[in-house]
Protein backbone atom coordinates (compact mmCIF):
# COMPACT_ATOMS: atom_id res chain seq x y z
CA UNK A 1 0.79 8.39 -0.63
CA UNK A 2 -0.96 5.65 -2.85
CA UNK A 3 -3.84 6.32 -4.70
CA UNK A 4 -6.18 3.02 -4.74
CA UNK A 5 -7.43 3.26 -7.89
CA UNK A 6 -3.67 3.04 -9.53
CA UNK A 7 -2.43 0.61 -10.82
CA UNK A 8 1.07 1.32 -10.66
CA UNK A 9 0.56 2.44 -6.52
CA UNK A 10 -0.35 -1.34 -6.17
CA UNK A 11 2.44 -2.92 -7.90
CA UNK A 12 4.41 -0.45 -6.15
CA UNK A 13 2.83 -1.68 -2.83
CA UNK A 14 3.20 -5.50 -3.45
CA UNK A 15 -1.01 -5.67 -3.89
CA UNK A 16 -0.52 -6.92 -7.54
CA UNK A 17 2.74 -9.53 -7.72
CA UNK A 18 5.51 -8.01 -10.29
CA UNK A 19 8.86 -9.23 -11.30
CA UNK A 20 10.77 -6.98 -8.99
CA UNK A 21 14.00 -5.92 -10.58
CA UNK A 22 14.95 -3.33 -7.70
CA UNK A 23 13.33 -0.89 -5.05
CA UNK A 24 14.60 1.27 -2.42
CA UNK A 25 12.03 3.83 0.05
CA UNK A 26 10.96 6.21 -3.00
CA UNK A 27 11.37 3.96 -6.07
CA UNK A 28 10.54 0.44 -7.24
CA UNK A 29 11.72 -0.92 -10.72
CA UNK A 30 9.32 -3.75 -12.76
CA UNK A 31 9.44 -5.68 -15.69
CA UNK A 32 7.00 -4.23 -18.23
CA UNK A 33 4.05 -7.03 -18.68
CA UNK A 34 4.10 -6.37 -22.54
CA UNK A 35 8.39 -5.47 -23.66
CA UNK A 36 8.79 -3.95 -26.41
CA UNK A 37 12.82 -4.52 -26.56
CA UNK A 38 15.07 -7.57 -24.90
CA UNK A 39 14.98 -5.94 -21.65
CA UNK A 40 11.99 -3.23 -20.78
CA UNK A 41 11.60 -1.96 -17.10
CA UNK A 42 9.18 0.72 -16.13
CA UNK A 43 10.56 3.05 -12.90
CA UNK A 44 8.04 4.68 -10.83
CA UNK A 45 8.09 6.31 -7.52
CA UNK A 46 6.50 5.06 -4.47
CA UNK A 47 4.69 7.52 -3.70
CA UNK A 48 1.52 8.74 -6.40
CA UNK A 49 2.64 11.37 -9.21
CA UNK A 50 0.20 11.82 -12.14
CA UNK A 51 2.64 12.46 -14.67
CA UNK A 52 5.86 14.17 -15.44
CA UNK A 53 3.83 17.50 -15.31
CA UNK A 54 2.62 16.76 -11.79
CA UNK A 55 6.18 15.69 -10.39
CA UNK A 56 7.65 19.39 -9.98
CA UNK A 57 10.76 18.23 -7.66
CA UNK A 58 14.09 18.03 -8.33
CA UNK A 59 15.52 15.59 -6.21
CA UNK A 60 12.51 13.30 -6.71
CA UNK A 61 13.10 13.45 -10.87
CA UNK A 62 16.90 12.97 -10.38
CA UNK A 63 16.05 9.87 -8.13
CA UNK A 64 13.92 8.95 -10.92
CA UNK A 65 16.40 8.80 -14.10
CA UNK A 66 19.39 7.76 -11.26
CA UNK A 67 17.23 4.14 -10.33
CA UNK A 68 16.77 4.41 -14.16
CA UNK A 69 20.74 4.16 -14.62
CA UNK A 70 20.97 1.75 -12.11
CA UNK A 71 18.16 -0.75 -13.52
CA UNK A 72 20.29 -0.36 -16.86
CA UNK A 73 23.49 -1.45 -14.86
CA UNK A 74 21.63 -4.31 -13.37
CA UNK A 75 20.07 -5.71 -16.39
CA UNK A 76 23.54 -5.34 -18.19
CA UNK A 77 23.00 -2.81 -20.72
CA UNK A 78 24.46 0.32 -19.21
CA UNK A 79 27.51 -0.34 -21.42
CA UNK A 80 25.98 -1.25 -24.92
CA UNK A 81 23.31 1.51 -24.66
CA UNK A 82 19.84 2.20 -23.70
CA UNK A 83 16.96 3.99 -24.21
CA UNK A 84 14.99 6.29 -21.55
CA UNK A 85 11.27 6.99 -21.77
CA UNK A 86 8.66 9.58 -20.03
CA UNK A 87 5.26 8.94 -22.01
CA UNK A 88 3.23 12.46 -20.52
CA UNK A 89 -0.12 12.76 -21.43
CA UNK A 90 -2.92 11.22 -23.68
CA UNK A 91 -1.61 11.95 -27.16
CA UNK A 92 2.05 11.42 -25.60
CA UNK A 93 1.48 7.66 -24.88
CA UNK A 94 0.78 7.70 -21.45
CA UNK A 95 -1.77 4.75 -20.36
CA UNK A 96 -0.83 4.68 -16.80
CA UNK A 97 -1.08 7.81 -15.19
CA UNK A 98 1.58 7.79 -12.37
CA UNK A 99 4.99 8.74 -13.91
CA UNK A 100 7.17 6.33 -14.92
CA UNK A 101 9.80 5.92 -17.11
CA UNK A 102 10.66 3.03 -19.44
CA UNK A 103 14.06 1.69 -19.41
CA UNK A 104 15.05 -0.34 -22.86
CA UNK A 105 17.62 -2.00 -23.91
CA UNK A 106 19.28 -5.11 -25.34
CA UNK A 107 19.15 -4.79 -28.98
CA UNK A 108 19.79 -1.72 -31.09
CA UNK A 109 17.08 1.10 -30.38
CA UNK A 110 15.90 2.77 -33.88
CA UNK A 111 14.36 6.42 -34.72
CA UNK A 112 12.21 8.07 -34.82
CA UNK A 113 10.36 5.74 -32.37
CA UNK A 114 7.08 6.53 -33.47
């Protein structure tokens, strides 16, 4: 179920306009507004999930991190290498709380990240 108030349940939705890069009936795949690498697509679930902490289900997580593989696939860096990212929390990095995961690529990923 959406929440109003989030911002990710309205791109989601189709309320706010998003460069689509897939979406099936429990995920939908966007390109970040700000990309921190080549190619950076954030993966959330239809329906509204706080966080990673919040999401509890199997089969929804494993949809999660599949679409994940699949954006990678699409975008053309499932054979170079990518990077997979669940920001939980305030002092994690999370700024949008609905989980999502970031999906980057395209250029040689470093770390420590940060």
């Amino acid at each position: 179920m959406p929440a109003r108030d989030c911002l990710f349940c309205r791109i989601g939705s189709g309320q706010i306009p998003s460069k689509v890069v897939l979406q099936d009936d429990e995920m939908f795949a966007f390109e970040d507004i700000n990309p921190q690498a080549p190619v950076h697509v954030l993966v959330i679930p239809k329906r509204h999930i706080g966080g990673l902490n919040d999401a509890g289900e199997r089969a929804l997580l494993g949809r999660l991190l599949e679409t994940a593989a699949l954006v990678a696939k699409k975008k053309g860096i499932a054979e170079s290498g990518y990077r997979v990212v669940a920001n939980t929390g305030r002092e994690g990095g999370q700024t949008v709380f609905h989980l999502h995961v970031h999906v980057l690529g395209g250029r040689q990923m470093t770390w420590p990240p940060g």
